[in-house]
N, C-alpha and C. Protein backbone atom coordinates (compact mmCIF):
# COMPACT_ATOMS: atom_id res chain seq x y z
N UNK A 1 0.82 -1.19 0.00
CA UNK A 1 0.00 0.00 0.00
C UNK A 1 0.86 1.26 0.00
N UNK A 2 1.86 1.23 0.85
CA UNK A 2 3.02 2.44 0.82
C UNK A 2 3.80 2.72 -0.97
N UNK A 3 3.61 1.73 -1.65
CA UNK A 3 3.90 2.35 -2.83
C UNK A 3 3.09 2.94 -3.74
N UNK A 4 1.36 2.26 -3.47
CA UNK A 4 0.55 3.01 -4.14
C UNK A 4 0.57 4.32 -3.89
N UNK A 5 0.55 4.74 -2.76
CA UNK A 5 0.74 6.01 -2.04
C UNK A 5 1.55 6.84 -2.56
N UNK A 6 2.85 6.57 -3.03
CA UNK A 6 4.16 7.43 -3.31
C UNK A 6 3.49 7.40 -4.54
N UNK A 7 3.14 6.63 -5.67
CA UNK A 7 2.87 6.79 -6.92
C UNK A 7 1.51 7.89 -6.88
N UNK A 8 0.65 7.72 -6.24
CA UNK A 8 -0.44 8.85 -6.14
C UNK A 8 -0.27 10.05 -5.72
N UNK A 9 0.79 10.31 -5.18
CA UNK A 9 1.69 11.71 -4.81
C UNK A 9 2.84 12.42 -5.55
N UNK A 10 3.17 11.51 -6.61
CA UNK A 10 3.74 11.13 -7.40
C UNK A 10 3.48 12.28 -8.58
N UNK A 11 2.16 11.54 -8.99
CA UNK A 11 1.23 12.22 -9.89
C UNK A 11 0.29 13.34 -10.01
N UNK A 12 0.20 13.52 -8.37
CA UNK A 12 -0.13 14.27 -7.63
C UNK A 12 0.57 15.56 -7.62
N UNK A 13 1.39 15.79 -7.13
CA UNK A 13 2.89 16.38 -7.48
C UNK A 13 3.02 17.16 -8.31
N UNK A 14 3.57 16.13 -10.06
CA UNK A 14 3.61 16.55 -11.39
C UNK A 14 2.09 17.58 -12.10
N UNK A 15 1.00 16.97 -11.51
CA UNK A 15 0.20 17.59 -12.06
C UNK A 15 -0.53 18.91 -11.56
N UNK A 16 0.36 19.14 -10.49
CA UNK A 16 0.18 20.34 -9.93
C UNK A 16 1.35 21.42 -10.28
N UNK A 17 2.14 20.48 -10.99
CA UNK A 17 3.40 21.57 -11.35
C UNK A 17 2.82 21.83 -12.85
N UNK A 18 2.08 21.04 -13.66
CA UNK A 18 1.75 21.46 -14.86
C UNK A 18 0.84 22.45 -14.54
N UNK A 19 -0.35 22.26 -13.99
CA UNK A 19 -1.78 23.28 -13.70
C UNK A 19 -0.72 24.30 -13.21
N UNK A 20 0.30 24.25 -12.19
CA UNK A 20 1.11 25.79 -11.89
C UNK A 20 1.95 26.86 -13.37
N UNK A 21 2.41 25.87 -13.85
CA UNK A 21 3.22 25.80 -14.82
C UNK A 21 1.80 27.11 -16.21
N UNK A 22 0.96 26.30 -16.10
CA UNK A 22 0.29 26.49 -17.46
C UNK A 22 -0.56 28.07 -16.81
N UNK A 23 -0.84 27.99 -15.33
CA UNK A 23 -1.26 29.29 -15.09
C UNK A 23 -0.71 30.28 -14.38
N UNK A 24 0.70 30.30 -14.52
CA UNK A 24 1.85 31.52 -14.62
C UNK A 24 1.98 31.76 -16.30
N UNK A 25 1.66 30.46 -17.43
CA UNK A 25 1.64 31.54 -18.27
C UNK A 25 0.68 31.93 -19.00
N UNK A 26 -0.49 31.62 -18.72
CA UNK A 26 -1.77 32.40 -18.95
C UNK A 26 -2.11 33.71 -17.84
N UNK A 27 -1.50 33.65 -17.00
CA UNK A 27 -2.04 35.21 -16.04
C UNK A 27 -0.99 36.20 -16.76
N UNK A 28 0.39 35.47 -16.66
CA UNK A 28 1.34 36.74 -17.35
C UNK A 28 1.35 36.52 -18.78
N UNK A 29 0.26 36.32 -19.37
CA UNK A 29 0.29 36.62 -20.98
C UNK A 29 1.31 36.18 -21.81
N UNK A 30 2.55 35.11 -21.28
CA UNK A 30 3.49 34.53 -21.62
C UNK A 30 3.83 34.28 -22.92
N UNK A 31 2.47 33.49 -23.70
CA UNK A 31 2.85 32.86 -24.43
C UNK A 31 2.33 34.16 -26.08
N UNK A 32 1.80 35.09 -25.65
CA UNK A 32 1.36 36.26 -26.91
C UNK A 32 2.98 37.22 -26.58
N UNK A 33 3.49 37.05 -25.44
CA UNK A 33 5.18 37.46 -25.46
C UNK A 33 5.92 37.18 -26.36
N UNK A 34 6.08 35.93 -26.14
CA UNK A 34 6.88 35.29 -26.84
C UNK A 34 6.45 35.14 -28.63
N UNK A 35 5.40 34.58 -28.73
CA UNK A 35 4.98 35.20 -30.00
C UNK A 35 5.25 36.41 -30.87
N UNK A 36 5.02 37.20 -29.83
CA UNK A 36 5.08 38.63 -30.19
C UNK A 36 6.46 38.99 -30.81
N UNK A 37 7.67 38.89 -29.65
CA UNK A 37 8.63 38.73 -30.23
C UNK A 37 9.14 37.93 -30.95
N UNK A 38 8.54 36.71 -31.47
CA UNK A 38 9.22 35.63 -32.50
C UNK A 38 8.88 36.49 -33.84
N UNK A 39 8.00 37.26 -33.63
CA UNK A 39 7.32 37.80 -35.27
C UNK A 39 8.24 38.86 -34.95
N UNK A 40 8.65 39.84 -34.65
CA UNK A 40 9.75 41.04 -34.65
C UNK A 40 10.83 40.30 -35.43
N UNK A 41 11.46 39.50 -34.44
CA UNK A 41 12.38 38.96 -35.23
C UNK A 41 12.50 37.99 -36.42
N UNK A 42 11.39 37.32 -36.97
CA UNK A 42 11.40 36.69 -38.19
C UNK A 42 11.32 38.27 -39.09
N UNK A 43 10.30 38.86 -38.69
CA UNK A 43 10.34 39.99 -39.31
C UNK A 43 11.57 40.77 -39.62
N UNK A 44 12.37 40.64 -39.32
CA UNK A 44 14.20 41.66 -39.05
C UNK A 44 14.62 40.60 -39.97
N UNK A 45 14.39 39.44 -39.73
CA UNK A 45 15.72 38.81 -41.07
C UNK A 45 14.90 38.44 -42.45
N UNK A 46 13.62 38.74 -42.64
CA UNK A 46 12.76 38.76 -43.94
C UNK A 46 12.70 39.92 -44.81
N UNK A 47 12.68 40.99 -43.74
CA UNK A 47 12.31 42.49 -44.45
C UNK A 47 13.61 43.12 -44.66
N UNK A 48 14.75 42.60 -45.00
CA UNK A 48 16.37 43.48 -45.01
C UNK A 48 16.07 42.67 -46.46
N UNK A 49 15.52 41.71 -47.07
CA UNK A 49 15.84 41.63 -48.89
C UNK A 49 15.37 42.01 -49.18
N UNK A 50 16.02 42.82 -50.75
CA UNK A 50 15.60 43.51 -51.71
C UNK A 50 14.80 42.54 -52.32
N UNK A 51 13.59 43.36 -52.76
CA UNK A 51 12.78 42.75 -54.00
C UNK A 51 12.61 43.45 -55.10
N UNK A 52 12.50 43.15 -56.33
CA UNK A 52 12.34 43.78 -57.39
C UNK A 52 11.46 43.14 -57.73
N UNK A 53 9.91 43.96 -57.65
CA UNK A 53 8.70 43.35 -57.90
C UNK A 53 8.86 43.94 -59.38
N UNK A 54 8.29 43.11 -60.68
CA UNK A 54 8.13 43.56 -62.08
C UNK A 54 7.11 42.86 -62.72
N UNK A 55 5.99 43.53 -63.18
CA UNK A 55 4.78 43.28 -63.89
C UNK A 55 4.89 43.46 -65.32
């Protein structure tokens, strides 16, 4: 019975570090951060080539 125990605390545990995990980054807006800045910077190494648009 003492190992069911450790395994149910176990899991217990982990899934309180995910539910912690997932709502530090939904209160601090984490993940539209990081987004945010991934598009700045794709943006910085896309928009430095020249194009020569011709119709």
């Amino acid at each position: 019975m003492g190992k069911a125990i450790k395994i149910i605390l176990k899991i217990a545990a982990i899934l309180s570090a995910v539910i912690g995990v997932l709502f530090v980054v939904y209160f601090w807006n984490l993940d539209q951060k990081v987004l945010g800045w991934s598009y700045v910077q794709v943006n910085k190494i896309f928009d430095r080539k020249q194009t020569d648009v011709k119709f």
